[in-house]
Protein backbone atom coordinates (compact mmCIF):
# COMPACT_ATOMS: atom_id res chain seq x y z
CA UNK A 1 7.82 -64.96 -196.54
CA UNK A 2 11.45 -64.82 -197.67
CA UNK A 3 12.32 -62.51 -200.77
CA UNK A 4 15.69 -62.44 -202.33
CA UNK A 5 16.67 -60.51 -205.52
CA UNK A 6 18.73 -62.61 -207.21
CA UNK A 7 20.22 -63.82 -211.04
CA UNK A 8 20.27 -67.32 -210.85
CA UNK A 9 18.99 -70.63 -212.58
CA UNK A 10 16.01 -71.99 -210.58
CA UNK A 11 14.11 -75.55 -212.01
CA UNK A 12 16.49 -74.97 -214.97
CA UNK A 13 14.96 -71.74 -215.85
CA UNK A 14 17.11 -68.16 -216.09
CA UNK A 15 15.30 -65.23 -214.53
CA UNK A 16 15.64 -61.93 -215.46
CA UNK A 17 17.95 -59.35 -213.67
CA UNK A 18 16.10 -58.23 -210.74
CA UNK A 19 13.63 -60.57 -210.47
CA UNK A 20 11.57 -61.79 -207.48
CA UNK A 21 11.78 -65.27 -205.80
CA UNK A 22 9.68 -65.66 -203.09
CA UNK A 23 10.29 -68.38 -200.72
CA UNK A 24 7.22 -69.96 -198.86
CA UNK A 25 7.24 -72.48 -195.47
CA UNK A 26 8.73 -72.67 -191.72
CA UNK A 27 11.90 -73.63 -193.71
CA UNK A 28 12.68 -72.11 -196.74
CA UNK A 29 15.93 -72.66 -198.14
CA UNK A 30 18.56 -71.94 -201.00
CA UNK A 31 20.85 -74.43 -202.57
CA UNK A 32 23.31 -73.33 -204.68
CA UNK A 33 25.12 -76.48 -207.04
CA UNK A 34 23.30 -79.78 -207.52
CA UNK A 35 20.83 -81.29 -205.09
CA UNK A 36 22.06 -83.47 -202.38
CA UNK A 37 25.40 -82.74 -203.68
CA UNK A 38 28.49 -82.99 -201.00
CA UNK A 39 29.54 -79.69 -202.54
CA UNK A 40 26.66 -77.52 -202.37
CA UNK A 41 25.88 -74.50 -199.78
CA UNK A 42 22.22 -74.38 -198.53
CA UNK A 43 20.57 -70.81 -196.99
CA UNK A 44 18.35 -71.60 -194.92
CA UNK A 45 15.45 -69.48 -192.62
CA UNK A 46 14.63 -70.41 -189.18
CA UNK A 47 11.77 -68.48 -188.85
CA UNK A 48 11.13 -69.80 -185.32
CA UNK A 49 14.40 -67.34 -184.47
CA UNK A 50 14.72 -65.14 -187.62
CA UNK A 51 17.74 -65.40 -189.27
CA UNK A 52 19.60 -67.13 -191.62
CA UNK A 53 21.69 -70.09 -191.54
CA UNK A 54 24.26 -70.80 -194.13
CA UNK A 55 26.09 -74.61 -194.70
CA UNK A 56 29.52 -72.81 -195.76
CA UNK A 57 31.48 -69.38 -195.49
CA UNK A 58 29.77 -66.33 -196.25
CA UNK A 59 31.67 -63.60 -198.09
CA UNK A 60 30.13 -60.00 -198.82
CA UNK A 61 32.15 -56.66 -199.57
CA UNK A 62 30.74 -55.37 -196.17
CA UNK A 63 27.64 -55.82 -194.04
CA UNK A 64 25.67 -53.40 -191.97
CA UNK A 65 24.55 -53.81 -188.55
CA UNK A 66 20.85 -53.10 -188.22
CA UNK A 67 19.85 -50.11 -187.02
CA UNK A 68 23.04 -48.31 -187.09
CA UNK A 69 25.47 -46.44 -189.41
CA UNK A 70 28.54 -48.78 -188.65
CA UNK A 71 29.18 -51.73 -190.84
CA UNK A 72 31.53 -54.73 -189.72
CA UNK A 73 34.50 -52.83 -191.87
CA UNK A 74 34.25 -50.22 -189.31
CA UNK A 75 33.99 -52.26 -186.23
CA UNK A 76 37.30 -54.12 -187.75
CA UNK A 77 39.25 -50.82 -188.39
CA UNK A 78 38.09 -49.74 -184.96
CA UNK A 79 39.19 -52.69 -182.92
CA UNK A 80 42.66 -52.73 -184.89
CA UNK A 81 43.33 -48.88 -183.67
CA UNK A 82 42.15 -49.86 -179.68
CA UNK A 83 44.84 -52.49 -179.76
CA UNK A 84 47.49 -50.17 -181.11
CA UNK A 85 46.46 -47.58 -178.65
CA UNK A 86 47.01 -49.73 -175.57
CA UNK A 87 50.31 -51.55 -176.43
CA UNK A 88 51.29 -47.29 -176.57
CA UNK A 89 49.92 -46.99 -172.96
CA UNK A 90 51.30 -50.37 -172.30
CA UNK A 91 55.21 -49.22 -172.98
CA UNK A 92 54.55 -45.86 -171.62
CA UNK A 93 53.41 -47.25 -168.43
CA UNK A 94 56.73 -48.97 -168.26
CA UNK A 95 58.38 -46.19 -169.26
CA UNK A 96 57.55 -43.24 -166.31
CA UNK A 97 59.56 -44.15 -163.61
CA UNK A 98 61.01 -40.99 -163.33
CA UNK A 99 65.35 -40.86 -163.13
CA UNK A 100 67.12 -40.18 -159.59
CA UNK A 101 67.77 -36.79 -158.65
CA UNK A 102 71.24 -36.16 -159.30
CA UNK A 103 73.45 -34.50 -156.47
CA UNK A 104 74.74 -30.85 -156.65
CA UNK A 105 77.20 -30.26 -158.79
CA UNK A 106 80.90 -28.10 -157.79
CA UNK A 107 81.79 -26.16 -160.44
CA UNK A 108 85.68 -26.36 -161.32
CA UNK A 109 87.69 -22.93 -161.16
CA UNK A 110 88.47 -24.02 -164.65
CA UNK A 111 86.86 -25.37 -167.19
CA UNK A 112 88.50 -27.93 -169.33
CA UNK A 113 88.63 -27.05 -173.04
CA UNK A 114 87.56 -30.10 -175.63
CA UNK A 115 86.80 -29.89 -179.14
CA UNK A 116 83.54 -30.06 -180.48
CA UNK A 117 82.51 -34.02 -180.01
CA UNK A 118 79.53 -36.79 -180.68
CA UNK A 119 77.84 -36.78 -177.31
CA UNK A 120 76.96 -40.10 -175.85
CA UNK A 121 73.45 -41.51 -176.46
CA UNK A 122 71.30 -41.56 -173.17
CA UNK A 123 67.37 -42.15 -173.01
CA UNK A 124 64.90 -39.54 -172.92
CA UNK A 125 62.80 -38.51 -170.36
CA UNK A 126 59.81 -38.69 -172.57
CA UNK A 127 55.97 -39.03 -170.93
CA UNK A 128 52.64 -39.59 -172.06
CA UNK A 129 52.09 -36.93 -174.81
CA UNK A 130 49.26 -34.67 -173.39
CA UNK A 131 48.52 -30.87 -174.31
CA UNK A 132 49.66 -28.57 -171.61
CA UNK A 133 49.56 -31.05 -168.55
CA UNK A 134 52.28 -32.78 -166.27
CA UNK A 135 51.95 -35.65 -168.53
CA UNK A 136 53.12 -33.37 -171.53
CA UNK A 137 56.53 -32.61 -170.17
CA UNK A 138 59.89 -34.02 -171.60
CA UNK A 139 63.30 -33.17 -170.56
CA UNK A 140 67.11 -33.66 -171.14
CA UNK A 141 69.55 -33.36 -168.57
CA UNK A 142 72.46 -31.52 -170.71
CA UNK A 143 75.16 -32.30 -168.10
CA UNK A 144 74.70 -35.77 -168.78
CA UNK A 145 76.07 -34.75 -172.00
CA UNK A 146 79.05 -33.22 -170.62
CA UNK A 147 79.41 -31.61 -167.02
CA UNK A 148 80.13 -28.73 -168.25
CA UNK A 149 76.53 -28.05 -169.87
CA UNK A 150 74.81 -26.16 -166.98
CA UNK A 151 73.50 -22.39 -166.14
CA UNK A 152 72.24 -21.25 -169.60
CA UNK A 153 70.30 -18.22 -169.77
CA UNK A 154 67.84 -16.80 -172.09
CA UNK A 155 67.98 -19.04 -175.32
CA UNK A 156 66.28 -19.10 -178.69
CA UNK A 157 64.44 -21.46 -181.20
CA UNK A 158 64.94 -21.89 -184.81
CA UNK A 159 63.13 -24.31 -187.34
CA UNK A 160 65.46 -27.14 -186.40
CA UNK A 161 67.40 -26.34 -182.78
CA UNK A 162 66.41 -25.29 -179.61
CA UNK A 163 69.47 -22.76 -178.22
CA UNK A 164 70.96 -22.22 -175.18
CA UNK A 165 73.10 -19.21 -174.20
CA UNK A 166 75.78 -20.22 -171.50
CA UNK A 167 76.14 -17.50 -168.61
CA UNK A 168 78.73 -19.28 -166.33
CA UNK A 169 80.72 -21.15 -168.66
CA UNK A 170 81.50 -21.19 -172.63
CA UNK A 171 79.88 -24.01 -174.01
CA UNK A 172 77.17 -23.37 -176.76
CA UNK A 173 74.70 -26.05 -177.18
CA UNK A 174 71.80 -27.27 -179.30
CA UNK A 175 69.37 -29.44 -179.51
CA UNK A 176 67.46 -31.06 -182.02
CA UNK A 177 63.82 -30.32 -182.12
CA UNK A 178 63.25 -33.41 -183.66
CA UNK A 179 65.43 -35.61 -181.15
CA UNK A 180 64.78 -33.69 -177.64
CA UNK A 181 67.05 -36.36 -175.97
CA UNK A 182 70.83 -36.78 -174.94
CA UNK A 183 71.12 -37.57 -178.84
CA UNK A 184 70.27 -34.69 -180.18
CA UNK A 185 72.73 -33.07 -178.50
CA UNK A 186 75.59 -30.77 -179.81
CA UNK A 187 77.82 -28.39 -178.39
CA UNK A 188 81.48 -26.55 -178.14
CA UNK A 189 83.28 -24.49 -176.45
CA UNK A 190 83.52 -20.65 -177.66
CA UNK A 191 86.86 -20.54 -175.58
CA UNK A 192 88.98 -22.58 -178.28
CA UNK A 193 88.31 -18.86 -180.44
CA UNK A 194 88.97 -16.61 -177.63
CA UNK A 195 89.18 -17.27 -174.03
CA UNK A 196 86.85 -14.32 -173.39
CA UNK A 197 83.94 -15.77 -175.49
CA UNK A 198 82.04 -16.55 -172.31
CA UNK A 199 79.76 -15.04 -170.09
CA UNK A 200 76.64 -14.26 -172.23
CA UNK A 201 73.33 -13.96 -171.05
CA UNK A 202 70.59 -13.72 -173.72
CA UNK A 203 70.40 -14.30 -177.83
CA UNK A 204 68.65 -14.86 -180.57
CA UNK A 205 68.86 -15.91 -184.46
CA UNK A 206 68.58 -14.40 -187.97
CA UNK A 207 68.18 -16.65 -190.65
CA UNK A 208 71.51 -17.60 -191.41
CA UNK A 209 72.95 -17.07 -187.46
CA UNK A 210 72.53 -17.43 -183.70
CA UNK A 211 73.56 -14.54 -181.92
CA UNK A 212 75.07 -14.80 -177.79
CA UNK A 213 75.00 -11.44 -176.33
CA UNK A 214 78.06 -10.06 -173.88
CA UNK A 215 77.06 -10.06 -170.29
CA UNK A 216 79.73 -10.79 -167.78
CA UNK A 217 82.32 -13.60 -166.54
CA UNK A 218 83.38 -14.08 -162.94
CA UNK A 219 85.80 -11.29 -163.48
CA UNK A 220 84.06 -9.09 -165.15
CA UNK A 221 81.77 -7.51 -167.84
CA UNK A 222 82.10 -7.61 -171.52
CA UNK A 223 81.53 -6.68 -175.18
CA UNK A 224 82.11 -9.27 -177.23
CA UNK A 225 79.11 -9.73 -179.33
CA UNK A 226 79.36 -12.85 -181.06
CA UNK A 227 77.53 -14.69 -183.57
CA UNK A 228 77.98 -18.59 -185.34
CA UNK A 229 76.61 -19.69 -188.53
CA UNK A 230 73.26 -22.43 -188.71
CA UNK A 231 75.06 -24.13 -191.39
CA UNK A 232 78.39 -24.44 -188.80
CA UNK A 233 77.70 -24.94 -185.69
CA UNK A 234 81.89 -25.19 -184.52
CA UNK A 235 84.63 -22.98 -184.42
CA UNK A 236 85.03 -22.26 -187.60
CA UNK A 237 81.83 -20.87 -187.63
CA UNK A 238 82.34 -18.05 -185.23
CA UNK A 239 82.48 -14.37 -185.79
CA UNK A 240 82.75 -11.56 -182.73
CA UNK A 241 83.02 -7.81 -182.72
CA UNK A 242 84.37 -5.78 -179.52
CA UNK A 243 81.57 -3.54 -178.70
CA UNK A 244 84.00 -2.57 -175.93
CA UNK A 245 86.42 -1.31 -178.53
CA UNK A 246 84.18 1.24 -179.57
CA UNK A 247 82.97 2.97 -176.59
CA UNK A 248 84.22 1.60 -173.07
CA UNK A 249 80.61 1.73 -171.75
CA UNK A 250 79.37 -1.05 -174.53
CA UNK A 251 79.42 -4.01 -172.29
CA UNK A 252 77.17 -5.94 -169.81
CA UNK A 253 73.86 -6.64 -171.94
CA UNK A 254 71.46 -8.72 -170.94
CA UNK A 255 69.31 -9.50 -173.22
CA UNK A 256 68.54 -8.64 -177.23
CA UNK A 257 66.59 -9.46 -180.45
CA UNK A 258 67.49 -8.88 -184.17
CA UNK A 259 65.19 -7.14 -187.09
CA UNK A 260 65.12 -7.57 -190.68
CA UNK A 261 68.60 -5.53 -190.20
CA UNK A 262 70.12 -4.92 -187.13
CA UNK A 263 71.03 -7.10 -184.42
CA UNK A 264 70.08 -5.11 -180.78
CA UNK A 265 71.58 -5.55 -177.28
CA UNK A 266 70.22 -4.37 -174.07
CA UNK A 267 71.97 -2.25 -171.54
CA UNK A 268 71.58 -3.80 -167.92
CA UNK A 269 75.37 -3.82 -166.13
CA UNK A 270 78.72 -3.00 -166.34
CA UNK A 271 80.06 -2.39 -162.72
CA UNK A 272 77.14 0.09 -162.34
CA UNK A 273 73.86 -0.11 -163.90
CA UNK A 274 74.06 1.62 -167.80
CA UNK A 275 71.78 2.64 -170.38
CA UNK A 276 74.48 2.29 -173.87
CA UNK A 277 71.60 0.58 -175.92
CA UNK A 278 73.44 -0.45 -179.09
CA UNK A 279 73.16 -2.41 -182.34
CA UNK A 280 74.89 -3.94 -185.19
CA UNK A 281 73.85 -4.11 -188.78
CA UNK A 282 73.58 -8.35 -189.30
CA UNK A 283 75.06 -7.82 -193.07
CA UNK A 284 78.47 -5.90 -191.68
CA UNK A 285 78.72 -7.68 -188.28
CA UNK A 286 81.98 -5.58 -187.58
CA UNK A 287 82.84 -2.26 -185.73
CA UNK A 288 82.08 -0.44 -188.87
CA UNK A 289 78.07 -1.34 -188.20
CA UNK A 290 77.95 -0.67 -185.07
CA UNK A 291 75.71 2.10 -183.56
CA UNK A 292 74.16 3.20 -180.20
CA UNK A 293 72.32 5.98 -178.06
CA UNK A 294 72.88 6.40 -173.71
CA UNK A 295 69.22 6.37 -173.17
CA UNK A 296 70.34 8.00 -169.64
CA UNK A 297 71.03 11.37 -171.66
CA UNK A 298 66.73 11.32 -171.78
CA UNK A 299 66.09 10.44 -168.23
CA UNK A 300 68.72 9.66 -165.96
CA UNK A 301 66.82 6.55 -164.74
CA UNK A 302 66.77 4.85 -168.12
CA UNK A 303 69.31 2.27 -167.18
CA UNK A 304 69.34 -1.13 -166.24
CA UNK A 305 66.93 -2.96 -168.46
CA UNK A 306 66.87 -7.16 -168.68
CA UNK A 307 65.41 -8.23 -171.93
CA UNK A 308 63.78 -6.53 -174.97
CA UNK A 309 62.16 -7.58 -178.19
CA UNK A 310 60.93 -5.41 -181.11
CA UNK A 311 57.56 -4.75 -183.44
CA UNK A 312 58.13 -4.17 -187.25
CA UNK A 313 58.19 -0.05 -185.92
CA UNK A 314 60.01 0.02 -182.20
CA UNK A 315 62.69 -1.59 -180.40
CA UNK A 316 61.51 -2.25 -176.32
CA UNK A 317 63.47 -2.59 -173.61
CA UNK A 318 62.51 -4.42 -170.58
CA UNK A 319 63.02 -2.71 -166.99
CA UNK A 320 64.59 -4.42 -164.21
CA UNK A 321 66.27 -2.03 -161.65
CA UNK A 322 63.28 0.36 -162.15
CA UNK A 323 59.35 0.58 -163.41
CA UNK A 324 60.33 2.96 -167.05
CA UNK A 325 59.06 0.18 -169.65
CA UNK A 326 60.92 1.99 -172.86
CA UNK A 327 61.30 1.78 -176.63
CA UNK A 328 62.86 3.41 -179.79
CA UNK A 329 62.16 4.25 -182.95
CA UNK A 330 63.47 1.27 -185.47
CA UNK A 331 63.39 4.10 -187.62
CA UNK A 332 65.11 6.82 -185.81
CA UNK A 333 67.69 5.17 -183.29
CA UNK A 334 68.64 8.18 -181.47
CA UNK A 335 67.77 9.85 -178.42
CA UNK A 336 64.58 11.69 -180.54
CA UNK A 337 63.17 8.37 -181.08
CA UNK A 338 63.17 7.45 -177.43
CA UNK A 339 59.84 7.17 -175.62
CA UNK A 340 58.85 5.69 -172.26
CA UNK A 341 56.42 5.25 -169.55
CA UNK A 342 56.69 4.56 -165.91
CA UNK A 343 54.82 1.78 -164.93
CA UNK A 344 56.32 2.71 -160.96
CA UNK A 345 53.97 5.49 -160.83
CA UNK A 346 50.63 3.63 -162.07
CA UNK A 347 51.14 1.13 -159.07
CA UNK A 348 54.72 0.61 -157.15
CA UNK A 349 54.88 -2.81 -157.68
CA UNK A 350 55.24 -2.55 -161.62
CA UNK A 351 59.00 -2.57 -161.40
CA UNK A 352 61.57 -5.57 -161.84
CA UNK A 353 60.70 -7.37 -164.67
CA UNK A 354 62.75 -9.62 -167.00
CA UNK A 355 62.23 -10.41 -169.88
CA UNK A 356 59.02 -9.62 -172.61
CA UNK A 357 57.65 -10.23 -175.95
CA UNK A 358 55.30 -8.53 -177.96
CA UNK A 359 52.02 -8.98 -180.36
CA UNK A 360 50.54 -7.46 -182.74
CA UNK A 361 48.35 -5.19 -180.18
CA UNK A 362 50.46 -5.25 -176.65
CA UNK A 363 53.76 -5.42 -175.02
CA UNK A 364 54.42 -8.30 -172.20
CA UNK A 365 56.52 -8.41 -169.52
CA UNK A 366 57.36 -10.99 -167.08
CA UNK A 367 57.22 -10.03 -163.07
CA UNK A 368 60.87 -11.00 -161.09
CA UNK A 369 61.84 -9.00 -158.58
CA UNK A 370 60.66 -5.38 -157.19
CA UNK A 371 62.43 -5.37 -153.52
CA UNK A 372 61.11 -9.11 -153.06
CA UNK A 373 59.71 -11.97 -155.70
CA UNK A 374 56.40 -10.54 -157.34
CA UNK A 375 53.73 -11.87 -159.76
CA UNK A 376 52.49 -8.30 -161.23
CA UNK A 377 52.00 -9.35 -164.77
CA UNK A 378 51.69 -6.55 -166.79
CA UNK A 379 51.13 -5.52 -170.46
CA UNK A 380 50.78 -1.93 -172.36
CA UNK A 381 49.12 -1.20 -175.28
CA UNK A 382 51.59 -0.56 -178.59
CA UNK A 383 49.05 1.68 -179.53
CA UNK A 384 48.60 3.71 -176.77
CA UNK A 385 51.96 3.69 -175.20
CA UNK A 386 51.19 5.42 -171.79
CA UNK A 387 49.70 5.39 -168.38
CA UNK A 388 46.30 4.87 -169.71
CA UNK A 389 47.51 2.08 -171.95
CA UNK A 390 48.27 -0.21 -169.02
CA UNK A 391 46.98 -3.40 -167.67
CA UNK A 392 48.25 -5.85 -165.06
CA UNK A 393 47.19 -8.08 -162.11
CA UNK A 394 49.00 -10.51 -159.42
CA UNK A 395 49.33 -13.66 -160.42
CA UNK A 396 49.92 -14.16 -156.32
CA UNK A 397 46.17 -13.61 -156.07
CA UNK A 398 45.92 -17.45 -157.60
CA UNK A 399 48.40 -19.26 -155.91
CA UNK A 400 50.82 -17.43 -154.00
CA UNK A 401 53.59 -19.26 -155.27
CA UNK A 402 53.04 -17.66 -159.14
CA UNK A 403 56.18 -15.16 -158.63
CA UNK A 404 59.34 -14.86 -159.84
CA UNK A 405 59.54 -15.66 -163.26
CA UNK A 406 62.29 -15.21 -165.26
CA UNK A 407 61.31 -14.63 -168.89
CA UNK A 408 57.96 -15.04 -170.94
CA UNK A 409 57.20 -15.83 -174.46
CA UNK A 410 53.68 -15.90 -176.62
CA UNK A 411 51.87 -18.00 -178.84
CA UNK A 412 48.80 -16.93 -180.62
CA UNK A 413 46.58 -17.90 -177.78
CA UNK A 414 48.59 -17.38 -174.37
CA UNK A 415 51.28 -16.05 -172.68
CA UNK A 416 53.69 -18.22 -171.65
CA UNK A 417 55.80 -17.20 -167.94
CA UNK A 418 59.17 -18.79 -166.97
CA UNK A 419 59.41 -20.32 -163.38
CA UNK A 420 62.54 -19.30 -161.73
CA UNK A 421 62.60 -18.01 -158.08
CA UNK A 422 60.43 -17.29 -154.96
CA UNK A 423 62.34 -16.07 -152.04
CA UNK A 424 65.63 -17.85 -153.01
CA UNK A 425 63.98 -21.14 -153.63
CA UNK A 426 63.62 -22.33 -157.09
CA UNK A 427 60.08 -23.31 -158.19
CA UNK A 428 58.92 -25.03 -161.37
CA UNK A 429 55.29 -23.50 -161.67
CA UNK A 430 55.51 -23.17 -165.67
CA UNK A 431 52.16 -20.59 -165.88
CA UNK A 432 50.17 -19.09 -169.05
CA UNK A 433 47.58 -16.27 -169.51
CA UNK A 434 45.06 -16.56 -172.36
CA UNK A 435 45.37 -13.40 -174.06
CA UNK A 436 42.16 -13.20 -174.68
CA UNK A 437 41.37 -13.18 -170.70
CA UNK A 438 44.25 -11.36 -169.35
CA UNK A 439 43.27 -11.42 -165.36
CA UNK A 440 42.97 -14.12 -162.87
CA UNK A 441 40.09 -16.17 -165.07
CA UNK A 442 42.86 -16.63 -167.70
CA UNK A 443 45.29 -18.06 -165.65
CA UNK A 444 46.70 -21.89 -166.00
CA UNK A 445 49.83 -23.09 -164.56
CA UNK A 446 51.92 -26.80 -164.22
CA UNK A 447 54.63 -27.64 -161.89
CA UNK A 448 57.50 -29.23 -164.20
CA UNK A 449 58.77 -30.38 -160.45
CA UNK A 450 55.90 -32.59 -159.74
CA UNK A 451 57.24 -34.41 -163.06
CA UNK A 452 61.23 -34.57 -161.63
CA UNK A 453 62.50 -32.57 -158.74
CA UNK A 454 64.78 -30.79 -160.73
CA UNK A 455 62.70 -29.46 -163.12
CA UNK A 456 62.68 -25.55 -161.41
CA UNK A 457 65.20 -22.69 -161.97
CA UNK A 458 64.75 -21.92 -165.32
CA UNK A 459 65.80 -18.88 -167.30
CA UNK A 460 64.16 -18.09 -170.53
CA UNK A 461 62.59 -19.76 -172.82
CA UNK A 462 60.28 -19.63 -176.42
CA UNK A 463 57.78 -21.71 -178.66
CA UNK A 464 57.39 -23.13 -181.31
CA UNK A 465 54.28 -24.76 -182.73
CA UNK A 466 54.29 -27.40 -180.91
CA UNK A 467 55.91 -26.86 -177.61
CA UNK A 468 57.15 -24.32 -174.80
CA UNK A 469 60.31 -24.51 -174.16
CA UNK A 470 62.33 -23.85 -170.55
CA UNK A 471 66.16 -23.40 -170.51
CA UNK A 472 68.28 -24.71 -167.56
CA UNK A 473 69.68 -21.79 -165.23
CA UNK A 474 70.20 -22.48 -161.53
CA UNK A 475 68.95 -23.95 -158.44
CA UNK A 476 68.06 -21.59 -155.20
CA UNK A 477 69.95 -18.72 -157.00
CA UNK A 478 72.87 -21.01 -156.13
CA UNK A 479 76.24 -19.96 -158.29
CA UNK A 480 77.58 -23.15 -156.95
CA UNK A 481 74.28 -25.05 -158.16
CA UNK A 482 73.88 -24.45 -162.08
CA UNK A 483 71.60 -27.00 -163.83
CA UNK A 484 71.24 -28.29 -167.30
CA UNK A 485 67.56 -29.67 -166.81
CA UNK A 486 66.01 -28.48 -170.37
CA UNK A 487 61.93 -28.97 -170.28
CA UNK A 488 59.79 -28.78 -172.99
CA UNK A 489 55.65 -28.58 -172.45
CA UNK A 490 53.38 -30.23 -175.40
CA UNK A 491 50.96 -27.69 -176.20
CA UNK A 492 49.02 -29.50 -179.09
């Protein structure tokens, strides 16, 4: 038997709402309109294979298949989103060849000075967007920009730009988070200010600047601590203050952060190794804000750090020629406020780090160079800010490539280590630590080189919600190599 609910007219005769037909015979059958009429639609059962059989179109709001959940609106929807999905793989697939490998590059005694410009428009390097795989990884060669774009060291993120700090020459770039290509490009030279604005090596921003700290040229080391407006990213925009004018010994940093007030820079070199920690107040960015302690007056060793970064209470300093992790008082900067621990003495490989970041319950810092290329990653607790607050294992013990990083940076779920150098040969083995499962078990790593040869040799680098970042140092420790090969990782 067939039974329909229906309101309709049947032998002239209206039926209530919801009432019962019921259909008898092999046959049954509906017509709608007048019998035999060339415009009416029969129903029809063919009860030998159960189902219906209409004359015309048939037109409901949406049907479900039997036995399931999914009505033919969803298989529709569905199919629509699998075809846009594969003409995406489709164009990607044409779009991975990866670009030649582009010869060394001779760097010219001098540099030739341009005003700021409107780069060129190249393509991207762009892959198949995947969370924290090879397939993840984007890049933009900055010397395809202009040559001079290469050897950065140690840059910085902001809402908008990723930074980079230039070490040989005095080019400042950025590039747009939102346009990670040859596009998104700017840059100019610090030079057209003062000749001496060069040689940095490190920075970071507040919200209204980017700060380049005072490293070293090819001559020698300097003081000039300079900072350029967000909102101006030329010339015009430039500001500087001689630390060198102040005390002889306030030059070659490497490395700083800023607070809610000060702007810090990190003592690592100025002919000899130094420990003039100093720092300027970001709302009088002049000689008049200027203070700083000789951390060597506490121990004589306390010299020769690479890299620091602060908590809302201290200000730590990374060490590089030695194993004394250190840190001041935000709140006292003076020699009183000084406090350290010697890593050196819980194991003699803790020594030779660069570079280090903090949470809210540890402070990181990223393995380089102890007498050869080592992977002891190492973290103490803030809370506990001695011997017995120290962990750290050898990345080396995973893959005995996983040394010589140069740099590390957090999110909330992993810490994030720069590749640089094992042995004198660049690597690209971008690696993370869940910090959650800080030993071997945590460990993952990618190498950017298996993506494009050239993606190895970074220095520094940061994150932002979406991606890690890698900024473009040097190839082989190579002076005569610099690179501008800026990576970025998709991490969700």
């Amino acid at each position: 038997m067939f039974f329909c609910s229906i309101f309709a007219s049947v032998l002239g005769q209206v039926t209530p709402n919801g009432a019962v037909i019921e259909l008898t015979g092999q046959t049954p059958q509906v017509i709608y309109g007048q019998l035999d009429a060339s415009d009416s639609l029969t129903l029809i059962r063919n009860s030998s294979e159960d189902k219906l059989v209409c004359s015309g179109e048939f037109e409901a709001a949406d049907l479900r298949i039997a036995g399931t959940s999914t009505t033919m609106a969803d298989v529709i929807r569905e199919v629509a989103t699998l075809k846009v999905q594969m003409q995406h793989v489709l164009k990607t697939i044409e779009s991975i060849t990866p670009p030649p490998v582009s010869p060394p590059v001779s760097l010219p005694v001098s540099p030739p000075v341009s005003p700021p410009v409107s780069p060129p428009v190249s393509p991207p390097h762009p892959l198949t967007p995947c969370a924290w795989s090879a397939c993840g990884v984007e890049y933009v060669d900055l010397k395809t920009v202009n040559t001079n774009l290469v050897g950065f060291g140690h840059g910085f993120v902001t809402a908008s730009h990723a930074y980079y700090v230039p070490v040989i020459y005095s080019y400042v770039v950025r590039v747009l988070l939102s346009d990670f290509s040859s596009s998104g490009v700017e840059y100019f030279d610090m030079s057209t200010v003062n000749t001496n604005l060069k040689g940095f090596n490190g920075g970071f921003s507040s919200a209204t600047h980017a700060y380049y700290v005072p490293c070293q040229t090819t001559v020698h080391s300097h003081g000039l601590a300079t900072r350029i407006s967000l909102n101006d990213f030329s010339a015009s925009g430039v500001q500087y203050v001689n630390l060198e004018a102040i005390d002889s010994n306030l030059k070659g940093f490497k490395g700083g952060f800023a607070t809610a007030t000060h702007a810090y820079y990190v003592p690592h070199f100025s002919g000899v190794h130094h420990g003039h920690a100093a720092r300027v107040l970001l709302s009088d960015f002049s000689s008049s804000g200027v203070e700083y302690i000789n951390l060597v007056t506490v121990n004589a060793n306390l010299k020769g750090f690479d890299g620091g970064f602060a908590t809302a209470t201290h200000a730590y300093y990374v060490p590089r020629a030695h194993g004394l992790a250190a840190r001041i008082q935000i709140s006292d900067f003076s020699t009183s406020g000084v406090e350290y621990v010697n890593l050196e003495a819980i194991n003699s490989n803790l020594k030779g780090f660069i570079g280090g970041f903090a949470t809210t319950t540890h402070a990181y810092y990223a393995p380089h160079h102890n007498g050869a290329y080592h992977g002891y990653v190492t973290r103490v607790s803030l809370s506990d800010f001695t011997s017995s607050g120290v962990e750290y294992f050898d990345l080396a013990t995973v893959n005995a490539n996983l040394k010589g990083f140069t740099g590390c940076f957090a999110t909330a779920a992993h810490a994030y280590y720069v590749p640089d150098n094992n042995a004198g040969i660049s690597h690209g083995l971008a690696t993370r630590i869940s910090l959650s499962d800080f030993n071997t078990s945590g460990v993952e790593y990618i190498d950017l080189a298996s993506v494009d040869a050239n993606l190895k040799g970074f220095d520094g680098g940061y994150a932002t919600a979406t991606h890690a970042y890698y900024g473009p140092w040097m190839h082989n420790w190579n002076p005569q190599n610099p690179h501008g090969y800026a990576a970025r990782i998709l991490l969700s």
